[in-house]
PDB file of N, CA and C in Angstrom:
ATOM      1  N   UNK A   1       0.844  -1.176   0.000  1.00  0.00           N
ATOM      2  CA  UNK A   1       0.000   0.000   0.000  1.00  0.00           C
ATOM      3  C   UNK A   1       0.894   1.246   0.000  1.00  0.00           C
ATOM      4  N   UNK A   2       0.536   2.484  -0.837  1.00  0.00           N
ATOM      5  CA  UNK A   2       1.271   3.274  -0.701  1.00  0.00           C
ATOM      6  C   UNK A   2       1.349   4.243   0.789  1.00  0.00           C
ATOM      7  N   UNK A   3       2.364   4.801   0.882  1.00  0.00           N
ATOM      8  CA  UNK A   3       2.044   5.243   1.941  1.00  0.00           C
ATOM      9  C   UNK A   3       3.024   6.492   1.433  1.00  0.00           C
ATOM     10  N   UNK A   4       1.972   7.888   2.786  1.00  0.00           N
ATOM     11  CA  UNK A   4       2.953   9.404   2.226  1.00  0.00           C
ATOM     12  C   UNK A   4       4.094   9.351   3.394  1.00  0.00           C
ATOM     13  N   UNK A   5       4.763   9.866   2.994  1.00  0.00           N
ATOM     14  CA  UNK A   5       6.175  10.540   3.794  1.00  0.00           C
ATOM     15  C   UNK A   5       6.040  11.564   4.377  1.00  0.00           C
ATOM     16  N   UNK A   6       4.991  12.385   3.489  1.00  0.00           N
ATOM     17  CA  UNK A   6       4.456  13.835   4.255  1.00  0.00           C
ATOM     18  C   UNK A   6       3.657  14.272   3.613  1.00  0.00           C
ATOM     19  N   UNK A   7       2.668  14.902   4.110  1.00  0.00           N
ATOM     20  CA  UNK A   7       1.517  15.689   3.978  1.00  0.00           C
ATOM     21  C   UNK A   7       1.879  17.328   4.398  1.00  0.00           C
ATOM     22  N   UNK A   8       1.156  17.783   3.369  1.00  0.00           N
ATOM     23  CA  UNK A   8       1.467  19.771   3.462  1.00  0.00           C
ATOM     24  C   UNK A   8       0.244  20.297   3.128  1.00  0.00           C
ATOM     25  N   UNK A   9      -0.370  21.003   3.945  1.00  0.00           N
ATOM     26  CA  UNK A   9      -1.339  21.425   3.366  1.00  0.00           C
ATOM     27  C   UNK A   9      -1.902  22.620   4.340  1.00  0.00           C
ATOM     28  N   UNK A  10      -1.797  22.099   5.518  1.00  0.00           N
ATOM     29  CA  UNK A  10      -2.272  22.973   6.919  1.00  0.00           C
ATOM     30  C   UNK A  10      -2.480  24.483   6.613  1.00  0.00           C
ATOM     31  N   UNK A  11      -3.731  24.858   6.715  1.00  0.00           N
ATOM     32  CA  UNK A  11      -4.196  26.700   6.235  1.00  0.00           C
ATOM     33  C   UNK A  11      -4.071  27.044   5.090  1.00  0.00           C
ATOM     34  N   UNK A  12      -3.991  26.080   3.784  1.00  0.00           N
ATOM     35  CA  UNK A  12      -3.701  26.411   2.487  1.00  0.00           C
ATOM     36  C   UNK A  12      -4.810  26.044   2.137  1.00  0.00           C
ATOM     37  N   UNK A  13      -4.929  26.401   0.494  1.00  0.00           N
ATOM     38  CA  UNK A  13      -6.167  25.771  -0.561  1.00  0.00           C
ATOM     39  C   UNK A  13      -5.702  24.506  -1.325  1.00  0.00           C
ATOM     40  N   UNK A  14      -4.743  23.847  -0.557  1.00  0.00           N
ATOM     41  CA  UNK A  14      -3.769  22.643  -1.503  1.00  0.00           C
ATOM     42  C   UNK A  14      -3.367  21.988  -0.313  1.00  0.00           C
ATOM     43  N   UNK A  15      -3.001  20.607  -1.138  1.00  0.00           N
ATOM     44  CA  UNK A  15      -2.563  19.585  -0.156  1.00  0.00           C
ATOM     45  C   UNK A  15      -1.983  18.840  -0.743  1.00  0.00           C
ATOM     46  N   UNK A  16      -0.214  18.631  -0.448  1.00  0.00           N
ATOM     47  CA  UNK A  16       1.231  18.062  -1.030  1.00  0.00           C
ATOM     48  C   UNK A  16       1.008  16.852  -0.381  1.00  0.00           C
ATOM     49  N   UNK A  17       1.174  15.622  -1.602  1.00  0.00           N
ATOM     50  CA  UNK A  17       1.198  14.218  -0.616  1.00  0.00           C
ATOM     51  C   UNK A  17       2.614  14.124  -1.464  1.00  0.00           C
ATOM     52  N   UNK A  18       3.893  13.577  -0.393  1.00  0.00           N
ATOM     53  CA  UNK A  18       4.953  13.140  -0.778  1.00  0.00           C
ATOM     54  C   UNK A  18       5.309  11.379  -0.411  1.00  0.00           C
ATOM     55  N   UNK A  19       4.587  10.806  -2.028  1.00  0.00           N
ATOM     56  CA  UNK A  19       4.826   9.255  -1.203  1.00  0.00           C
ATOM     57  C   UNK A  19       6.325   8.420  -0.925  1.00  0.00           C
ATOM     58  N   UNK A  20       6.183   7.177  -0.649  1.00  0.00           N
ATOM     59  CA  UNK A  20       7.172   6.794  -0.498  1.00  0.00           C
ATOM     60  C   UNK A  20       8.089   6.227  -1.618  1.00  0.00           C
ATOM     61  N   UNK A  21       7.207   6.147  -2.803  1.00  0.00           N
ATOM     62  CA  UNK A  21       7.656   5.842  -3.950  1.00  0.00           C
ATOM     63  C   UNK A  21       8.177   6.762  -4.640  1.00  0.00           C
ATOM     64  N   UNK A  22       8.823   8.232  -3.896  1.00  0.00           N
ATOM     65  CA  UNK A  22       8.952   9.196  -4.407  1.00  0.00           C
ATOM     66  C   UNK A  22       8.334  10.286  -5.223  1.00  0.00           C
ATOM     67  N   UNK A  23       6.846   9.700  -5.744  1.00  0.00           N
ATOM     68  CA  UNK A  23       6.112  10.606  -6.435  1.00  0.00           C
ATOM     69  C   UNK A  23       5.681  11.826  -5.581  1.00  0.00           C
ATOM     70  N   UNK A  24       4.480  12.643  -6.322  1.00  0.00           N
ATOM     71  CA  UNK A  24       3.974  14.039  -5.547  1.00  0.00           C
ATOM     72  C   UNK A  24       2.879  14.207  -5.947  1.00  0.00           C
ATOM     73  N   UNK A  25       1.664  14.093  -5.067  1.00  0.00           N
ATOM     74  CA  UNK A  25       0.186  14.282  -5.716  1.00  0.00           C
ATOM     75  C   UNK A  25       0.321  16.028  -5.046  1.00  0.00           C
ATOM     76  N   UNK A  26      -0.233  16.448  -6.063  1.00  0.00           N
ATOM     77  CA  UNK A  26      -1.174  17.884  -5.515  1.00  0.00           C
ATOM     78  C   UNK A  26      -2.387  17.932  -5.533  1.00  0.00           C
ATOM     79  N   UNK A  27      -3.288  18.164  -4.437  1.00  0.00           N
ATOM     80  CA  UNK A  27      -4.673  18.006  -4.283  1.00  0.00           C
ATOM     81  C   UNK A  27      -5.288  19.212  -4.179  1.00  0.00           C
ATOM     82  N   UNK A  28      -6.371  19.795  -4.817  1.00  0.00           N
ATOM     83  CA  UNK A  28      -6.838  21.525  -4.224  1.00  0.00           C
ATOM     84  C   UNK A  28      -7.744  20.985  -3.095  1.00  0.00           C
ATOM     85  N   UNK A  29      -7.908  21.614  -1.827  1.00  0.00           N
ATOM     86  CA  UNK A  29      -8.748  21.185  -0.991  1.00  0.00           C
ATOM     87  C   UNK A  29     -10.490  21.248  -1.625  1.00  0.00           C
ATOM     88  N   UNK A  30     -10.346  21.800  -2.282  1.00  0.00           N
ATOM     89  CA  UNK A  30     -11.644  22.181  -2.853  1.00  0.00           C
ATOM     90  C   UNK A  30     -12.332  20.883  -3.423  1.00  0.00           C
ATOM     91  N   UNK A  31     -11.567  20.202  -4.335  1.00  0.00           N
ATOM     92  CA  UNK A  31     -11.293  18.757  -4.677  1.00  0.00           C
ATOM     93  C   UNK A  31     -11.802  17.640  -3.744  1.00  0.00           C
ATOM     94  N   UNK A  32     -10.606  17.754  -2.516  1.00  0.00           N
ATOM     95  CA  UNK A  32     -10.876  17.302  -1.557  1.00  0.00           C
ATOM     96  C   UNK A  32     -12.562  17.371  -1.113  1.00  0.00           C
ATOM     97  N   UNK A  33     -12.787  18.275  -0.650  1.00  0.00           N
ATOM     98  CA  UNK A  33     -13.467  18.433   0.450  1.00  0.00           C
ATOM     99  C   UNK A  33     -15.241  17.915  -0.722  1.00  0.00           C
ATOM    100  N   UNK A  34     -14.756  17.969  -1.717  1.00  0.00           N
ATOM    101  CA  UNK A  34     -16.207  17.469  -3.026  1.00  0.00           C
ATOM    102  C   UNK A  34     -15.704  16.211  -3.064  1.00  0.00           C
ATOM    103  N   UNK A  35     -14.933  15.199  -2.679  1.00  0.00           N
ATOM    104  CA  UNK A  35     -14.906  13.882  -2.685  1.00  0.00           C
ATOM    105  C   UNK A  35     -15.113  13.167  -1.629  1.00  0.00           C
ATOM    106  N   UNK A  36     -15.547  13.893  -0.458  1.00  0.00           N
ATOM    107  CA  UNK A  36     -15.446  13.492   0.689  1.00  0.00           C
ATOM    108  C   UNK A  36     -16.736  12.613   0.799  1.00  0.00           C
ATOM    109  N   UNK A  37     -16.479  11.045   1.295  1.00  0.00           N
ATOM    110  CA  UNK A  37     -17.607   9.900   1.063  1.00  0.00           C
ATOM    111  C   UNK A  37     -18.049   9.737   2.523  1.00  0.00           C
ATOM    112  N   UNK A  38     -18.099  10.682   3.903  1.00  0.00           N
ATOM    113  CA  UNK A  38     -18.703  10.632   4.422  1.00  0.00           C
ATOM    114  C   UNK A  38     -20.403  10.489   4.704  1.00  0.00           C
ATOM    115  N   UNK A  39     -21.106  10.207   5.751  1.00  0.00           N
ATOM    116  CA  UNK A  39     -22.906   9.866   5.242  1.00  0.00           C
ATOM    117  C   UNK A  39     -23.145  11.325   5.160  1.00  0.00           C
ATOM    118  N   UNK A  40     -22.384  12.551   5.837  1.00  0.00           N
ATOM    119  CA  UNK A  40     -23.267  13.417   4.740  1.00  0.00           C
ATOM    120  C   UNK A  40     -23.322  13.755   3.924  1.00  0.00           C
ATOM    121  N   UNK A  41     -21.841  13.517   3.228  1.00  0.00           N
ATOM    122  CA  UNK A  41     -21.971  13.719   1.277  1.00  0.00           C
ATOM    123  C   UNK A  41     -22.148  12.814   0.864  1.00  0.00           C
ATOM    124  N   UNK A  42     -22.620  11.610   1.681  1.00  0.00           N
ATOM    125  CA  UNK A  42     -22.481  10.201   0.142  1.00  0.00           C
ATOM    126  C   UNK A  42     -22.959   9.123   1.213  1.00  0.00           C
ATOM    127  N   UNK A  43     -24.457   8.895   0.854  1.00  0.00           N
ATOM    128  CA  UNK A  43     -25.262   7.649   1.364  1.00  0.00           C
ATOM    129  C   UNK A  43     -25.072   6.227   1.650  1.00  0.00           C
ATOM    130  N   UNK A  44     -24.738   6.216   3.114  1.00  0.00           N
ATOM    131  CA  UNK A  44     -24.314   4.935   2.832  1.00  0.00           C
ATOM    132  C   UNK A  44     -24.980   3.868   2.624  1.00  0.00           C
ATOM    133  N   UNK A  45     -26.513   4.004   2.389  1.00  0.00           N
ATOM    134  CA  UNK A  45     -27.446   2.781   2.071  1.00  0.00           C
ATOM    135  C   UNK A  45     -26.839   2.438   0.382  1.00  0.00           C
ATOM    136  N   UNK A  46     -27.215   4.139  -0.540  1.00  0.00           N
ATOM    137  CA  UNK A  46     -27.243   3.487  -2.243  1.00  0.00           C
ATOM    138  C   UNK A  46     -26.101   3.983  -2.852  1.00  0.00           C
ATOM    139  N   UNK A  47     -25.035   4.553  -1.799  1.00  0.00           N
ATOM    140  CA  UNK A  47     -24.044   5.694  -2.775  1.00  0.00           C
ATOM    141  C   UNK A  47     -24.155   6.350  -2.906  1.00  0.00           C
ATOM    142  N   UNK A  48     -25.173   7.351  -2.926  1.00  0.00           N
ATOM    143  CA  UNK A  48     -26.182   8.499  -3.794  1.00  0.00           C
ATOM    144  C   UNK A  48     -24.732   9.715  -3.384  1.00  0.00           C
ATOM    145  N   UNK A  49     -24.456  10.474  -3.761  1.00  0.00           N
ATOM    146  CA  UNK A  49     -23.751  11.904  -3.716  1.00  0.00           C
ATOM    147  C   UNK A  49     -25.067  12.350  -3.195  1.00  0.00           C
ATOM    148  N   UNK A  50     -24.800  12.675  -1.832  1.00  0.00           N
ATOM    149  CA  UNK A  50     -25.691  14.036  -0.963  1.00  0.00           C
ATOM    150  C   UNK A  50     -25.202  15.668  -1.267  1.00  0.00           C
ATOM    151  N   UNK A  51     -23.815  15.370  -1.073  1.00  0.00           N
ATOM    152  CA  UNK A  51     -23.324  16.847  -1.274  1.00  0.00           C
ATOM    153  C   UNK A  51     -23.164  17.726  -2.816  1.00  0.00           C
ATOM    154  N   UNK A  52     -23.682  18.820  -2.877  1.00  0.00           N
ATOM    155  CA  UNK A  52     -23.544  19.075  -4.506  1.00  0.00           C
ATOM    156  C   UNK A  52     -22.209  20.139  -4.556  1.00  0.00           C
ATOM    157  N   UNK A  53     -21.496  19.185  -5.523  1.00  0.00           N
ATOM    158  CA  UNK A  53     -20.233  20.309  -5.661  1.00  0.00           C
ATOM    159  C   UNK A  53     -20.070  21.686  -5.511  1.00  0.00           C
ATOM    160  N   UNK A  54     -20.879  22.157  -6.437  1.00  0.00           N
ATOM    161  CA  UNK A  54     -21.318  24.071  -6.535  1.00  0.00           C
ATOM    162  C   UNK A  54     -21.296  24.309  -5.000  1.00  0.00           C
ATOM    163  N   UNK A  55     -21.855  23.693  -3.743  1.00  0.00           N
ATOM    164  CA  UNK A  55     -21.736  24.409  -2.628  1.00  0.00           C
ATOM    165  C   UNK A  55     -20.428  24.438  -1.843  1.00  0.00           C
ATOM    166  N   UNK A  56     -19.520  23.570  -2.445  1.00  0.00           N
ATOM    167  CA  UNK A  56     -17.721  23.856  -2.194  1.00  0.00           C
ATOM    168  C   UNK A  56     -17.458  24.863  -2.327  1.00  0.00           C
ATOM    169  N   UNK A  57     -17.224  25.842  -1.662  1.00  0.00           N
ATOM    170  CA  UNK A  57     -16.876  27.909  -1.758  1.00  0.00           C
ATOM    171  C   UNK A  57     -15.289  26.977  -2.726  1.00  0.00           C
ATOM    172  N   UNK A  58     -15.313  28.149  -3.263  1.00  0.00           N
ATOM    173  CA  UNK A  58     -14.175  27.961  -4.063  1.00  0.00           C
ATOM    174  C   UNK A  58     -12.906  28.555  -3.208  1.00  0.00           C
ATOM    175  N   UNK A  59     -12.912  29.154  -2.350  1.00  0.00           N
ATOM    176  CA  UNK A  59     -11.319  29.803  -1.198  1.00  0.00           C
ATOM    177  C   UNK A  59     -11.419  28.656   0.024  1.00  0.00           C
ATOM    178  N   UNK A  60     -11.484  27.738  -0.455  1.00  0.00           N
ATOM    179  CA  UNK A  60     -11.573  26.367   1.027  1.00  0.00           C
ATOM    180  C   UNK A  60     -10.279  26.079   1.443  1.00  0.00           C
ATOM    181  N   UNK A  61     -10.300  26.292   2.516  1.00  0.00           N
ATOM    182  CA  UNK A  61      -8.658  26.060   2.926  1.00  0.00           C
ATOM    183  C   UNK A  61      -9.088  24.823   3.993  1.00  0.00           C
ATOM    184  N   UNK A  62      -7.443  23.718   4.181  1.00  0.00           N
ATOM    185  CA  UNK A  62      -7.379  23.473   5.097  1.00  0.00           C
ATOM    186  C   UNK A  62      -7.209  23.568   6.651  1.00  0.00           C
ATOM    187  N   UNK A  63      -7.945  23.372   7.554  1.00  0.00           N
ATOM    188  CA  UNK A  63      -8.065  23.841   9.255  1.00  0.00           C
ATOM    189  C   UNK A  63      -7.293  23.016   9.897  1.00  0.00           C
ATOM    190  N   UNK A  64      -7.252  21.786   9.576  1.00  0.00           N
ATOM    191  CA  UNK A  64      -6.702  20.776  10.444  1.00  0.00           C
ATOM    192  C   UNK A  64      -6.656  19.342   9.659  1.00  0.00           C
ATOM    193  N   UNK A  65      -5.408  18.654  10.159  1.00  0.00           N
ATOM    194  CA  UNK A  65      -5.357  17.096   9.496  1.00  0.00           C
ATOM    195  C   UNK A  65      -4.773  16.416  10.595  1.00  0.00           C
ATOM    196  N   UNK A  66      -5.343  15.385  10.582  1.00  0.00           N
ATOM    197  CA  UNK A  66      -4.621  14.067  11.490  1.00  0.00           C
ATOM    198  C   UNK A  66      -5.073  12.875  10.821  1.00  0.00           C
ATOM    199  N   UNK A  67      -3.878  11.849  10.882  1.00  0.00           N
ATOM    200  CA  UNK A  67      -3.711  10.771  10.694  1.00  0.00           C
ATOM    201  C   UNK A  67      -4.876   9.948  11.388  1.00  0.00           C
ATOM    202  N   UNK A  68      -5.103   8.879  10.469  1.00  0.00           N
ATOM    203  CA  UNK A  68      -6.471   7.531  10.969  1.00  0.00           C
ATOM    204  C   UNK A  68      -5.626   6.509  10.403  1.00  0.00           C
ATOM    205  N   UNK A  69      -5.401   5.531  11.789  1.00  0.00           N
ATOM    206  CA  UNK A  69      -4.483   4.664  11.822  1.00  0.00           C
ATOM    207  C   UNK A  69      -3.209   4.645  10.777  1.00  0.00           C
ATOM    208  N   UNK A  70      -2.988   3.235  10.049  1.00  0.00           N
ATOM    209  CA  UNK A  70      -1.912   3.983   9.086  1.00  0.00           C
ATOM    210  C   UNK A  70      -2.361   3.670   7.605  1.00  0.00           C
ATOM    211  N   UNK A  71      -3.683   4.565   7.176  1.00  0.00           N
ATOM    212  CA  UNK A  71      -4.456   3.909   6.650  1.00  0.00           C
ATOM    213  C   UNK A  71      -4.868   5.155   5.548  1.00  0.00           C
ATOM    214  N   UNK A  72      -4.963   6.560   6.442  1.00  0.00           N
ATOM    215  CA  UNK A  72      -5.543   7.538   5.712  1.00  0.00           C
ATOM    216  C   UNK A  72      -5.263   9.162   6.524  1.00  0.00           C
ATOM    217  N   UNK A  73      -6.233  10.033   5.854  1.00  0.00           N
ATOM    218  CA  UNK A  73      -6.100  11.218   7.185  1.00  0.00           C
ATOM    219  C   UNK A  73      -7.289  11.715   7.126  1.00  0.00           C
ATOM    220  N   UNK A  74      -7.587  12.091   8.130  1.00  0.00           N
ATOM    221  CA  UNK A  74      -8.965  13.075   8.063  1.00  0.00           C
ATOM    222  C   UNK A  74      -8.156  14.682   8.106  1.00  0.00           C
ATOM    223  N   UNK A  75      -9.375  15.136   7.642  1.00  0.00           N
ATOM    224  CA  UNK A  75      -8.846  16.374   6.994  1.00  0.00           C
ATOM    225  C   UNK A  75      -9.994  17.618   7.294  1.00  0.00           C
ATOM    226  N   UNK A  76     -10.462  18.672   8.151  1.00  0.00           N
ATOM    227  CA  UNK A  76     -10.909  19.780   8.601  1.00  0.00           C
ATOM    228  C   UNK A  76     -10.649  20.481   7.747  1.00  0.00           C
ATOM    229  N   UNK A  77     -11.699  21.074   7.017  1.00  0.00           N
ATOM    230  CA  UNK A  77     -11.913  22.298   6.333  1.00  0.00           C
ATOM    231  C   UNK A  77     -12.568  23.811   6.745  1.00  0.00           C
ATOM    232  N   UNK A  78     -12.390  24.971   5.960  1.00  0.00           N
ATOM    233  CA  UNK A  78     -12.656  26.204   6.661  1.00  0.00           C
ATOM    234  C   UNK A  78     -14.042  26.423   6.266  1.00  0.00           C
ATOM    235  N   UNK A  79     -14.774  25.592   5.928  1.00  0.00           N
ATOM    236  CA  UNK A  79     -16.506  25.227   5.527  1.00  0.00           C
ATOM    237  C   UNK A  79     -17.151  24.470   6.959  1.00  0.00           C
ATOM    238  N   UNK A  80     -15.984  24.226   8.077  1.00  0.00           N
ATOM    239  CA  UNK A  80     -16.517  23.673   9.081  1.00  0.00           C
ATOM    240  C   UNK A  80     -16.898  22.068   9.439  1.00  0.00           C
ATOM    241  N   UNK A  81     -16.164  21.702   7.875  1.00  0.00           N
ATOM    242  CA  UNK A  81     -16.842  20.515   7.069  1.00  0.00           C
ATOM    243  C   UNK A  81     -15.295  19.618   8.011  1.00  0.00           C
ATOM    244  N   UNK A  82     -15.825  18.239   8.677  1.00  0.00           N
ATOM    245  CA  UNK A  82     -14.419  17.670   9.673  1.00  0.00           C
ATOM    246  C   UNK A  82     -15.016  16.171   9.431  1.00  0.00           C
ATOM    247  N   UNK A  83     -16.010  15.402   8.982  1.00  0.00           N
ATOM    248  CA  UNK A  83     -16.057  14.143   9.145  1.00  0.00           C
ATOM    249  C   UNK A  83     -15.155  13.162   8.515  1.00  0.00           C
ATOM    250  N   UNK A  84     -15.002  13.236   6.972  1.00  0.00           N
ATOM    251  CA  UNK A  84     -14.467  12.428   6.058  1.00  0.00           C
ATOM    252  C   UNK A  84     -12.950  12.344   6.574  1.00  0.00           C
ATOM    253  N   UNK A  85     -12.739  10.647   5.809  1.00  0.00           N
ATOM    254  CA  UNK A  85     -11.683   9.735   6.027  1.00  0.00           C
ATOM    255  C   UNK A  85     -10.987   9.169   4.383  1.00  0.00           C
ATOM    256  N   UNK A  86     -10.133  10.442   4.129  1.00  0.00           N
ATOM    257  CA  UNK A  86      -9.140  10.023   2.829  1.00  0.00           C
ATOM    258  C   UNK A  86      -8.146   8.813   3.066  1.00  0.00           C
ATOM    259  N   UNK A  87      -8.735   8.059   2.316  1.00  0.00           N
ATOM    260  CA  UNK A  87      -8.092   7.094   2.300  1.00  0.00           C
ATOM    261  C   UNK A  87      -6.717   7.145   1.825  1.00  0.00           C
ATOM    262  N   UNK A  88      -5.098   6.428   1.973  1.00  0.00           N
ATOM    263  CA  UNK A  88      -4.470   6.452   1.324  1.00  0.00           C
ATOM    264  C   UNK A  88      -4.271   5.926  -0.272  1.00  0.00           C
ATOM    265  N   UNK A  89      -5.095   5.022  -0.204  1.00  0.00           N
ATOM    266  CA  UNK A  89      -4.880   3.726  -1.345  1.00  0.00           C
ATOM    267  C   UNK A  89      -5.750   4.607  -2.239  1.00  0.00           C
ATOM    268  N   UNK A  90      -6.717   5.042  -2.221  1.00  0.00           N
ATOM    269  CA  UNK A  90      -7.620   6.040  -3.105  1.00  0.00           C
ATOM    270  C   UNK A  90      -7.224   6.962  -3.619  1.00  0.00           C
ATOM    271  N   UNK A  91      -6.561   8.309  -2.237  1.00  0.00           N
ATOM    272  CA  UNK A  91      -6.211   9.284  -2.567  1.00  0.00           C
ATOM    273  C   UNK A  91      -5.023   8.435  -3.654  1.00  0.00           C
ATOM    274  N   UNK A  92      -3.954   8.211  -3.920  1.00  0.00           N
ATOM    275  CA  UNK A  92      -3.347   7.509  -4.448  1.00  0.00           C
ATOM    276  C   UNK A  92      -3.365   7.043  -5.788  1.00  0.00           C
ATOM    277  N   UNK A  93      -4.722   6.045  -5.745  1.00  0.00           N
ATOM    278  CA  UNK A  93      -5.001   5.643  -7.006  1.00  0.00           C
ATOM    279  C   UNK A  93      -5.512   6.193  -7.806  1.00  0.00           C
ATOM    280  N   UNK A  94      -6.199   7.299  -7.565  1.00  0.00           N
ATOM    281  CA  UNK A  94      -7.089   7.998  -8.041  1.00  0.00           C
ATOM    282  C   UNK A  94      -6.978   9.590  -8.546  1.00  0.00           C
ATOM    283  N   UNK A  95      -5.525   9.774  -8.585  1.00  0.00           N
ATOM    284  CA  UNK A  95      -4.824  11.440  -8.746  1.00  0.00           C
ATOM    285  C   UNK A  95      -5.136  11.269 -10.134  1.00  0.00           C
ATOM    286  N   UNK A  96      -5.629  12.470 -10.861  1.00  0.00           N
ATOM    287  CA  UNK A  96      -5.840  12.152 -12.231  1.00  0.00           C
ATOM    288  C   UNK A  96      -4.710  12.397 -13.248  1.00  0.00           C
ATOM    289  N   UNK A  97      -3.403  12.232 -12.840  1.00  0.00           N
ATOM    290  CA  UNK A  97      -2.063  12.194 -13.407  1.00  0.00           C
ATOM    291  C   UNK A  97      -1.433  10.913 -13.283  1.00  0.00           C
ATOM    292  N   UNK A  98      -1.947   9.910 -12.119  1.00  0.00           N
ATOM    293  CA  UNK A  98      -1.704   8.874 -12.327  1.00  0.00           C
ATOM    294  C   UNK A  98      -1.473   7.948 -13.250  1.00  0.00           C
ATOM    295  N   UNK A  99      -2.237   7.836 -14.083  1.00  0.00           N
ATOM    296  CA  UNK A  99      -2.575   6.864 -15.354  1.00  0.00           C
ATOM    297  C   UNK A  99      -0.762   7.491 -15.966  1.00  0.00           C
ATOM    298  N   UNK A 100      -0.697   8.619 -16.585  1.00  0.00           N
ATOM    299  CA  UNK A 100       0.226   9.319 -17.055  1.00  0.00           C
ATOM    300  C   UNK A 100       1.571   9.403 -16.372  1.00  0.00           C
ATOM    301  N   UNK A 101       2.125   9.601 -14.972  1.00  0.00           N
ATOM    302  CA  UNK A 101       2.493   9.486 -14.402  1.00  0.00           C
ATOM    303  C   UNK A 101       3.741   8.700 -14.321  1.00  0.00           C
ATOM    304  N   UNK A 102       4.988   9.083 -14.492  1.00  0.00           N
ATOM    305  CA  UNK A 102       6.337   8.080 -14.106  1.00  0.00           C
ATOM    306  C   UNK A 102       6.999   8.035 -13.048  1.00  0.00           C
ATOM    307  N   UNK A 103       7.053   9.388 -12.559  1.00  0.00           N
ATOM    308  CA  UNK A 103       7.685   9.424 -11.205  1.00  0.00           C
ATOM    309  C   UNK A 103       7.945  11.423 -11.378  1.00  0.00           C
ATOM    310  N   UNK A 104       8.253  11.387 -10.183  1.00  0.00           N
ATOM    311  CA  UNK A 104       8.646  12.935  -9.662  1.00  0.00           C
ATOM    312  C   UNK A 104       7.255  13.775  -9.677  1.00  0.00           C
ATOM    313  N   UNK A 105       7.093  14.608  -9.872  1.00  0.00           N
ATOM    314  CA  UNK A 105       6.075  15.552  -9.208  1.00  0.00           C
ATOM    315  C   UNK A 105       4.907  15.809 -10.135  1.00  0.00           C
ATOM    316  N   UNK A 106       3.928  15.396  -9.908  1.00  0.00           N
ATOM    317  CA  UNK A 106       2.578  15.514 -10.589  1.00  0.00           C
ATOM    318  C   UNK A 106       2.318  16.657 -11.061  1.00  0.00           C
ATOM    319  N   UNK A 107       2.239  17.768 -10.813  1.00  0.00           N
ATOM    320  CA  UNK A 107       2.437  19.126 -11.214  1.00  0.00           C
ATOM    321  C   UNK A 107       0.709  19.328 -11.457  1.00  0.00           C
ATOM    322  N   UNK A 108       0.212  18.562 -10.948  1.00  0.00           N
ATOM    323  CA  UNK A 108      -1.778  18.802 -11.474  1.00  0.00           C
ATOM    324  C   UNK A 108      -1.994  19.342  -9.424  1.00  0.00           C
ATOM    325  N   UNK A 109      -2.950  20.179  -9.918  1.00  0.00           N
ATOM    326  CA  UNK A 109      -4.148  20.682  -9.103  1.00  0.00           C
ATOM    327  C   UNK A 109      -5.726  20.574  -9.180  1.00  0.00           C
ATOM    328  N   UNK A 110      -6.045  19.447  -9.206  1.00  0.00           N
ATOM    329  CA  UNK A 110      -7.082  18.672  -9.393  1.00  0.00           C
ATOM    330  C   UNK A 110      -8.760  19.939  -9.448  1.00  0.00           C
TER     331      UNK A 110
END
């Protein structure tokens, strides 16, 4: 499983994952915080997307991050918004430079 080396993001509109495989995702929190599969953006009976993108303010900064086990991070936004659990293996698989991707720094802001 991949795992980051470091996370940067704290009071910014972006979030630096530096993995161990040497790559570099750049994430806009904004991104973030519209993927977030917690039950209040995203049903856990059918899947359904609860949350509608358009209400992501576009100046969303990060408030706070801490680590969930060694697995993922939760991540506090300045929308007040604190439930969701980014996975590593997701955040990860799922950078849309990936596919493209050889190594060194992604250079995308999602």
């Amino acid at each position: 499983m991949p795992m980051p080396l470091e996370i940067v993001g704290l009071g910014k509109a972006e979030v630096r994952f530096v993995w161990d495989e040497g790559v570099e995702d750049l994430w806009s929190a904004r991104t973030l915080r519209q993927r977030c599969t917690c039950a209040y953006c995203q049903s856990e009976a059918t899947g359904e997307r609860l949350l509608d993108p358009a209400s992501v303010p576009e100046d969303i900064t990060v408030t706070s991050m801490s680590l969930v086990g060694n697995y993922g991070v939760s991540i506090a936004f300045s929308d007040h918004h604190s439930t969701g659990i980014y996975r590593f293996r997701e955040l990860h698989a799922s950078h849309p430079n990936r596919g493209a991707q050889t190594g060194g720094k992604s250079g995308a802001n999602p």
